[in-house]
C-alpha atoms as a PDB file:
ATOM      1  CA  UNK A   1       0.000   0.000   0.000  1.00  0.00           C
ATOM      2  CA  UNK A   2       1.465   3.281  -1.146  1.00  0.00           C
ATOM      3  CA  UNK A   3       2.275   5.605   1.780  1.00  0.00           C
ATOM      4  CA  UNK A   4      -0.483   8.495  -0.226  1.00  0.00           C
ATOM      5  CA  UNK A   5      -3.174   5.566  -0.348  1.00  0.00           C
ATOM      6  CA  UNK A   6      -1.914   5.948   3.692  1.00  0.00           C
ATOM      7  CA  UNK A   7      -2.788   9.026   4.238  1.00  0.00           C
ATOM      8  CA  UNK A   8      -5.839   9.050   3.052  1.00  0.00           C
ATOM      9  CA  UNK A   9      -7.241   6.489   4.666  1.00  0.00           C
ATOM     10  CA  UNK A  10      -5.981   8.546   7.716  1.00  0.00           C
ATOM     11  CA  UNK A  11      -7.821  11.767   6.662  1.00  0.00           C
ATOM     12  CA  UNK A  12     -11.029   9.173   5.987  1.00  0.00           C
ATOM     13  CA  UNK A  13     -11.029   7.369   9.206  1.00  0.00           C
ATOM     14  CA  UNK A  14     -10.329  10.468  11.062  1.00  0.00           C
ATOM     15  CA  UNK A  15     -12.977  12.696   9.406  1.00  0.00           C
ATOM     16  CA  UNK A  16     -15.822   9.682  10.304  1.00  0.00           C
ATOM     17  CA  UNK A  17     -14.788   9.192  14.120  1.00  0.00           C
ATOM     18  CA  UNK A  18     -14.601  13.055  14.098  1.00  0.00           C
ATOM     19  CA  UNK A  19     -18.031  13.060  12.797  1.00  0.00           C
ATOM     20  CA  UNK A  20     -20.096  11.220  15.443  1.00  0.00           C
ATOM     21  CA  UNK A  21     -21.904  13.813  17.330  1.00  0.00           C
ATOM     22  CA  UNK A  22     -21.782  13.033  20.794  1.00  0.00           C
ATOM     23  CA  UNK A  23     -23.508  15.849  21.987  1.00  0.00           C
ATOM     24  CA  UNK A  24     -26.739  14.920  19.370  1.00  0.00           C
ATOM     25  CA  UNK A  25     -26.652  10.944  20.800  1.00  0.00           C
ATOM     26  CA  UNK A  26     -26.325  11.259  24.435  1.00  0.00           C
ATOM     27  CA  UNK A  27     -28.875  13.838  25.156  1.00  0.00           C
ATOM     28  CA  UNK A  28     -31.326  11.975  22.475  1.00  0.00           C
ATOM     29  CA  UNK A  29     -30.431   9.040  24.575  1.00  0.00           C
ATOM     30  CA  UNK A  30     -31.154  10.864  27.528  1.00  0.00           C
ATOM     31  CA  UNK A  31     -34.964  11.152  26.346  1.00  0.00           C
ATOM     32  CA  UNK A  32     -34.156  15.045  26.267  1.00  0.00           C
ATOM     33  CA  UNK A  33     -34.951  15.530  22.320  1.00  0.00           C
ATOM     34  CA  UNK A  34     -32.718  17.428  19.964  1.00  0.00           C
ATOM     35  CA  UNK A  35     -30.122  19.341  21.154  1.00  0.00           C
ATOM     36  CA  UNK A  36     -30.229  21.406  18.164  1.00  0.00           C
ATOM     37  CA  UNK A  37     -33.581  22.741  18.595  1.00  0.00           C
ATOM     38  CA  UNK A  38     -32.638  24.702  22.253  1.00  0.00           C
ATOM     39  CA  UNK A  39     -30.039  27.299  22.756  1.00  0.00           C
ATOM     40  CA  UNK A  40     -27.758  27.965  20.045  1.00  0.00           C
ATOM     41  CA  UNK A  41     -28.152  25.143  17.590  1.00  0.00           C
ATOM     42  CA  UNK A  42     -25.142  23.754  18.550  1.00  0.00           C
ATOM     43  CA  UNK A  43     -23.901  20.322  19.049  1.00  0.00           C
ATOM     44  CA  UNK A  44     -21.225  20.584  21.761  1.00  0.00           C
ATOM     45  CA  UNK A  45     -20.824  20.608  25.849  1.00  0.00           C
ATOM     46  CA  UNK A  46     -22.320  24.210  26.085  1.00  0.00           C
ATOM     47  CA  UNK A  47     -25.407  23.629  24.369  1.00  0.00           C
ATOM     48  CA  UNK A  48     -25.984  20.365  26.323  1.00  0.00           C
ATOM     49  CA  UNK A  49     -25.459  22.101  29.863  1.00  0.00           C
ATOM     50  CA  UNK A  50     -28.373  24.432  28.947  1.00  0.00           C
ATOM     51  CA  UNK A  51     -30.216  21.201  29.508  1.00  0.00           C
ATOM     52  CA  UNK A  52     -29.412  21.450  33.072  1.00  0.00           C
ATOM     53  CA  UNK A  53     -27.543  18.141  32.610  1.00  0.00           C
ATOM     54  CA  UNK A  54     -23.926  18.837  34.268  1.00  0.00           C
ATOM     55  CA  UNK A  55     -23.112  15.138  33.815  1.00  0.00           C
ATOM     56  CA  UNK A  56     -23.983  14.898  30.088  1.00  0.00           C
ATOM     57  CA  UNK A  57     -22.169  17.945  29.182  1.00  0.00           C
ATOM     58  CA  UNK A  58     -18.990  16.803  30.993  1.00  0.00           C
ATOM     59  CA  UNK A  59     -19.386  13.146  29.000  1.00  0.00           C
ATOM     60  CA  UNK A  60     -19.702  15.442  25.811  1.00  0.00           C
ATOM     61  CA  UNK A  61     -16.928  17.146  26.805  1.00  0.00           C
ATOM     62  CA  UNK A  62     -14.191  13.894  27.091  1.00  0.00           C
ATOM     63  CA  UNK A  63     -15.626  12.293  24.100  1.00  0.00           C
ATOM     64  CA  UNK A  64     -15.895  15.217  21.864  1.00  0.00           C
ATOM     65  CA  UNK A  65     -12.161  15.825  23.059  1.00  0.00           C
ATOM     66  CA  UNK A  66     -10.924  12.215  22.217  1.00  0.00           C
ATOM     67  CA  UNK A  67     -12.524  12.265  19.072  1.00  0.00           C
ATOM     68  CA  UNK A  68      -9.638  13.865  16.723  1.00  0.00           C
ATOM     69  CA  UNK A  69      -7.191  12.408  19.535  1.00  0.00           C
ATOM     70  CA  UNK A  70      -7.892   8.860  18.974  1.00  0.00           C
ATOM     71  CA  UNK A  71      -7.621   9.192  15.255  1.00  0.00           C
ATOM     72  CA  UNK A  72      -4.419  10.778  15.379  1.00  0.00           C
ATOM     73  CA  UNK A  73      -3.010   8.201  18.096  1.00  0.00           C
ATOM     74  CA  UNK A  74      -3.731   5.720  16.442  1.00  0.00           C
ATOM     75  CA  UNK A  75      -2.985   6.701  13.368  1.00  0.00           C
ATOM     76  CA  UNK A  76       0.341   7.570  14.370  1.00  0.00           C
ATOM     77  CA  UNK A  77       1.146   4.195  15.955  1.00  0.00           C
ATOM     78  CA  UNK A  78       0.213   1.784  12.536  1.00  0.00           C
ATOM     79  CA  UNK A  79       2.164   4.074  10.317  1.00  0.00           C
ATOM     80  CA  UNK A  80       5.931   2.998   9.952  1.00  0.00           C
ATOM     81  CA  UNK A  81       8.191   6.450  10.981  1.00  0.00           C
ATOM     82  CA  UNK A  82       9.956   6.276   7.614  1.00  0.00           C
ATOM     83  CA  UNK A  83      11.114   9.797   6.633  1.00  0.00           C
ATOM     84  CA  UNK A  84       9.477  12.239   4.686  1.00  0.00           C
ATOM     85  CA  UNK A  85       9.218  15.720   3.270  1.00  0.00           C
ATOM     86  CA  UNK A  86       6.042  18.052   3.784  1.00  0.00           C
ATOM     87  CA  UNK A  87       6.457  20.989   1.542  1.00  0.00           C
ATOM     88  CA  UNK A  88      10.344  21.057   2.000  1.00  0.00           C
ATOM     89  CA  UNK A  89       9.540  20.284   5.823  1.00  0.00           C
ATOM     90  CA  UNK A  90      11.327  17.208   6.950  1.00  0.00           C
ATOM     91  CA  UNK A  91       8.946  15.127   9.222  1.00  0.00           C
ATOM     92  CA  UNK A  92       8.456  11.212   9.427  1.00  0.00           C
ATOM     93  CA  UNK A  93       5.412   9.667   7.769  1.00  0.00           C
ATOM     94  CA  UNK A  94       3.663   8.362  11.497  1.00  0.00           C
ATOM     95  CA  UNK A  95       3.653  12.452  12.261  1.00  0.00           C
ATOM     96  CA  UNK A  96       2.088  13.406   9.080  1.00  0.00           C
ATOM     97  CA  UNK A  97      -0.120  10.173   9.339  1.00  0.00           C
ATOM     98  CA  UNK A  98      -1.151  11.841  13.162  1.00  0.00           C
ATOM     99  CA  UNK A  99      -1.511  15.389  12.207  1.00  0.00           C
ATOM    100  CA  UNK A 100      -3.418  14.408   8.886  1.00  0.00           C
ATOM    101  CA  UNK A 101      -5.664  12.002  11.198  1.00  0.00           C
ATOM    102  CA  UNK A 102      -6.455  14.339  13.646  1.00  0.00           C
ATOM    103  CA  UNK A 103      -6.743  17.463  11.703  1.00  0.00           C
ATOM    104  CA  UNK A 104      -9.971  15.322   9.668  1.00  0.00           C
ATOM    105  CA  UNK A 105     -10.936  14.481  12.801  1.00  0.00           C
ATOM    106  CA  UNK A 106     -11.625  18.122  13.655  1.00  0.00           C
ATOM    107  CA  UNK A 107     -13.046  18.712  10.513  1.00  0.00           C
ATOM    108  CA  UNK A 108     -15.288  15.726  10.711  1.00  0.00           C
ATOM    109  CA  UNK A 109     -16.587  17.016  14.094  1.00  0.00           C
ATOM    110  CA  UNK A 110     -17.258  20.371  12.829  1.00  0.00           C
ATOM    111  CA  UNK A 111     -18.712  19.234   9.427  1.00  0.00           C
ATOM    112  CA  UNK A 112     -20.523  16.204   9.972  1.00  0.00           C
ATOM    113  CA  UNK A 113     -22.539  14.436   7.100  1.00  0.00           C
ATOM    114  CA  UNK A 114     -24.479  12.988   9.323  1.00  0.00           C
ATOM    115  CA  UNK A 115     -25.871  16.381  10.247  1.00  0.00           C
ATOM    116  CA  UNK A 116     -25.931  18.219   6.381  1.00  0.00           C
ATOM    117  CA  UNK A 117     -22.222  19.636   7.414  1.00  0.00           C
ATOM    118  CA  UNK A 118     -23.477  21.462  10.681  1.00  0.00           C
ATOM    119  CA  UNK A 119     -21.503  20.227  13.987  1.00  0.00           C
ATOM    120  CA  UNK A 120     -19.732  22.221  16.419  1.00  0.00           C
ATOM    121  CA  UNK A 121     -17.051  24.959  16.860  1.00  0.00           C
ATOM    122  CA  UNK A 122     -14.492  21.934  17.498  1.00  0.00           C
ATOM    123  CA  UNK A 123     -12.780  23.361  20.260  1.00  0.00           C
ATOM    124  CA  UNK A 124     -12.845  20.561  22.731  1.00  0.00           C
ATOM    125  CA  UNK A 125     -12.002  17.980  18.970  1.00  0.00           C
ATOM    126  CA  UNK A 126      -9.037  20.608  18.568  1.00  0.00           C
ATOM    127  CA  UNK A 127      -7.933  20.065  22.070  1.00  0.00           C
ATOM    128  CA  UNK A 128      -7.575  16.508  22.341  1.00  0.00           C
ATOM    129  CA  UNK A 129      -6.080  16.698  18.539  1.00  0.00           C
ATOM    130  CA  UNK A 130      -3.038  18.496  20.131  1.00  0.00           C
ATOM    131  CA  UNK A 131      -2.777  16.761  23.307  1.00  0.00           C
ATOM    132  CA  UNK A 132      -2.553  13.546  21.471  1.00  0.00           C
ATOM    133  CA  UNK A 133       0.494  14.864  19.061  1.00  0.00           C
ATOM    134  CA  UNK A 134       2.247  16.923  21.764  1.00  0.00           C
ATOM    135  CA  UNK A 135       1.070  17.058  25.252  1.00  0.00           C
ATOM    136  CA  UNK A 136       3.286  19.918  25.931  1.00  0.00           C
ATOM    137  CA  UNK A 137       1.271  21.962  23.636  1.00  0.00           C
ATOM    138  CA  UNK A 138      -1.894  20.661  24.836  1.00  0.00           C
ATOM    139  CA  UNK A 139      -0.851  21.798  28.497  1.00  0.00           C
ATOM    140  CA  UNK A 140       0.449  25.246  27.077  1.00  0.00           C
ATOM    141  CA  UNK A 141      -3.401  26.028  25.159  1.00  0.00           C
ATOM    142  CA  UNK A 142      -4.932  24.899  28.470  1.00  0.00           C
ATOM    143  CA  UNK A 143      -2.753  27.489  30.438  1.00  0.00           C
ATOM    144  CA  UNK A 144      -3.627  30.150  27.597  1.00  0.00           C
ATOM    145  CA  UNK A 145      -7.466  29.388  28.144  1.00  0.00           C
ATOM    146  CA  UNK A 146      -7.382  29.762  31.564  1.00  0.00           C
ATOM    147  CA  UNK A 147      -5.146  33.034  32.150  1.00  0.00           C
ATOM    148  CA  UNK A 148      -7.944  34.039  29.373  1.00  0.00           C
ATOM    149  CA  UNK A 149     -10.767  32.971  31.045  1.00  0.00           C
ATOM    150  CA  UNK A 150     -10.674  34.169  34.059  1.00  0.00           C
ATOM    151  CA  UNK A 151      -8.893  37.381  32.866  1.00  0.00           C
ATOM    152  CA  UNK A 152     -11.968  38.582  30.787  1.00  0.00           C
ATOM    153  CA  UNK A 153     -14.448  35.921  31.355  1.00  0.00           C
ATOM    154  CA  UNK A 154     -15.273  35.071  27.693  1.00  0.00           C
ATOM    155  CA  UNK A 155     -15.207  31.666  26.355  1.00  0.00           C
ATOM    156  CA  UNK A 156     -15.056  32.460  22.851  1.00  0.00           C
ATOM    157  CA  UNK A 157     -12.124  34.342  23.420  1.00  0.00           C
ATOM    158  CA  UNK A 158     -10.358  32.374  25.504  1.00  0.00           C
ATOM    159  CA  UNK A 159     -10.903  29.342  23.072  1.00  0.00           C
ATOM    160  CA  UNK A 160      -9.684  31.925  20.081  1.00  0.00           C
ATOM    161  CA  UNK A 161      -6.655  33.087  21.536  1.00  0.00           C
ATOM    162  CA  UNK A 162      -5.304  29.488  22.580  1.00  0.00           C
ATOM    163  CA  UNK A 163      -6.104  28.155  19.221  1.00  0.00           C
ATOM    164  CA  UNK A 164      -4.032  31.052  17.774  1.00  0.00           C
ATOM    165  CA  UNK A 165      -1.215  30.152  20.793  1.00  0.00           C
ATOM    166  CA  UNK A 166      -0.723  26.908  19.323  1.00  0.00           C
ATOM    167  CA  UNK A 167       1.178  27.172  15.883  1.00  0.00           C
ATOM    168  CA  UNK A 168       3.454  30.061  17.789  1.00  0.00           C
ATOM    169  CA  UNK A 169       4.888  27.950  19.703  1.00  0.00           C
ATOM    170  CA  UNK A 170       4.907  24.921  18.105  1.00  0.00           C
ATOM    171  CA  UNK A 171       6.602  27.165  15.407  1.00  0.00           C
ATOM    172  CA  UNK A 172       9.444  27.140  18.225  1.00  0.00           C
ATOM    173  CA  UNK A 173       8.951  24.129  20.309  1.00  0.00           C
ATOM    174  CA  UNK A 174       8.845  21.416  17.659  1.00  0.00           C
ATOM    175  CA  UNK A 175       9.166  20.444  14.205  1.00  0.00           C
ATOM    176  CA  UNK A 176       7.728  23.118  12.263  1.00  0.00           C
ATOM    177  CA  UNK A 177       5.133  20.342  10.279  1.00  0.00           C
ATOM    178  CA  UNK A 178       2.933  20.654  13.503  1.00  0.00           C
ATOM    179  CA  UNK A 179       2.641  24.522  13.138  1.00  0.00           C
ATOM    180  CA  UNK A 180       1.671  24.413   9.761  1.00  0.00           C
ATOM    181  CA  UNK A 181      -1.687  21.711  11.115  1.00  0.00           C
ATOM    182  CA  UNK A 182      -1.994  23.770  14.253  1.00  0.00           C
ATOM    183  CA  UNK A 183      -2.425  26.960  11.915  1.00  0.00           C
ATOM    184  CA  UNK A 184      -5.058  25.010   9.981  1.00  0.00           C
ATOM    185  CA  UNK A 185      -6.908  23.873  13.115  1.00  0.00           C
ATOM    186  CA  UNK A 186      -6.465  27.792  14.646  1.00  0.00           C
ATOM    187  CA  UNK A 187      -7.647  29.248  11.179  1.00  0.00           C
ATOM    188  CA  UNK A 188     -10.993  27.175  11.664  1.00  0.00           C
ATOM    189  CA  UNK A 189     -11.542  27.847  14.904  1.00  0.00           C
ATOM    190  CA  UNK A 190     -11.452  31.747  14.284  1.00  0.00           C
ATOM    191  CA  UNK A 191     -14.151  30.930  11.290  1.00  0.00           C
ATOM    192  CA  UNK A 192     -16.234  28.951  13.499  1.00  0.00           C
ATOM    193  CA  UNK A 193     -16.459  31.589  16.486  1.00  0.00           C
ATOM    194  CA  UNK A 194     -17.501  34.311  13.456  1.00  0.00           C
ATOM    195  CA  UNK A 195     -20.279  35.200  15.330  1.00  0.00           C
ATOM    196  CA  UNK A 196     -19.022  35.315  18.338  1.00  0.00           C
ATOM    197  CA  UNK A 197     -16.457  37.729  17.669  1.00  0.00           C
ATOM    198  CA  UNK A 198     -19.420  40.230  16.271  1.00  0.00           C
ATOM    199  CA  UNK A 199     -20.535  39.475  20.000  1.00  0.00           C
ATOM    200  CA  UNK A 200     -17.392  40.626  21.543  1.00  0.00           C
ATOM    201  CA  UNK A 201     -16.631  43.807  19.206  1.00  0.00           C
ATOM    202  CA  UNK A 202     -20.311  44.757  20.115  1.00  0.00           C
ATOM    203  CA  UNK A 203     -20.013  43.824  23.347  1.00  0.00           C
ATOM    204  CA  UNK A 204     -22.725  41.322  23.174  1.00  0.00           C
ATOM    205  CA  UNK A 205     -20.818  38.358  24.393  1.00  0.00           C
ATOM    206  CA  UNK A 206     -22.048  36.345  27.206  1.00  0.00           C
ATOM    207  CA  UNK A 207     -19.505  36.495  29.916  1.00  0.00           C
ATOM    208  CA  UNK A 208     -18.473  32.901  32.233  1.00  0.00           C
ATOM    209  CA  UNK A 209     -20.084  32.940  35.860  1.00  0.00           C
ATOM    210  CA  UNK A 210     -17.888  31.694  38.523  1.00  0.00           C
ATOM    211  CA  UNK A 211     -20.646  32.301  41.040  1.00  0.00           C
ATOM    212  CA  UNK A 212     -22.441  29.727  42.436  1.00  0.00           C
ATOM    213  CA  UNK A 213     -26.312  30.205  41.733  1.00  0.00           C
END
């Protein structure tokens, strides 16, 4: 099998366990309808805690997250690290094999067919994409979306400006094929919080509660 025929089925496999909206099946399984006919519309954790159910969101929360993660571990692990060369970037071909794998997987979750091509923002999918190819990483957008969060108490911005962290300093931290996914997965996250950013230049944007109620 050639190693192109390879990647492909990487981008395939990782784009269809990507695609399985979690969000969608567990509250549907919870007897509490469509989740995309309350709140925003939206498949992910957010839109399930407006259902009141803590526990489902959290669930929607790990799997959505190991979604893209998955598909790039285990991509990564069946593919042979023979070299190769990404656009004059030297890399080996279980990297590219990860990154391809869990970049569809992001996609998938945020285009699903299942759904006519409307999913999530893929935040939580992006997350566990980069914790699975570099933990470091994964701990350094955490850190960013904290200091964020509780700096200005926006979600949306938070989850923008550790997307946008990510190809920085993987630009410096690792081989420079991961920046060049992580800018990919950043662009799409800025595309999918379009609205949102309206929100905060209008100051619309809901702000996080850390008060009990």
């Amino acid at each position: 099998m050639g190693i192109y025929t390879i990647f492909t089925l990487c981008a395939v496999g990782g784009y269809f366990l990507g695609s399985v909206p979690f969000g969608l099946v567990l509250t549907r399984l919870a007897g509490l309808g469509d989740i995309r006919k309350i709140g925003s519309g939206n498949i992910g954790a957010t839109n399930v805690l407006r259902t009141g159910r803590k526990d489902l969101a959290l669930l929607t929360v790990i799997l959505d997250a190991s979604k893209a993660g998955i598909a790039a571990y285990v991509a990564e692990k069946l593919v042979p690290d023979t070299g190769f060369v990404l656009f004059g970037l030297y890399t080996t071909a279980n990297v590219l094999a990860g990154l391809i794998a869990g970049t569809f997987g992001v996609l998938g979750h945020n285009f699903p067919v299942w759904l006519k091509f409307k999913g999530g923002k893929g935040v939580a999918s992006a997350f566990g994409f980069i914790v699975a190819t570099n933990w470091q990483l994964g701990l350094i957008a955490l850190g960013v979306w904290l200091v964020m969060a509780f700096m200005f108490r926006y979600s949306s911005l938070a989850a923008i400006t550790a997307a946008a962290s990510v190809p920085v300093f993987a630009f410096f931290l690792t081989e420079p094929v991961y920046a060049v996914f992580y800018s990919a997965i950043a662009l799409l996250v800025l595309v999918r919080h379009h609205a949102n950013i309206k929100r905060l230049l209008t100051h619309q944007e809901s702000k996080i509660s850390f008060k009990k109620k």
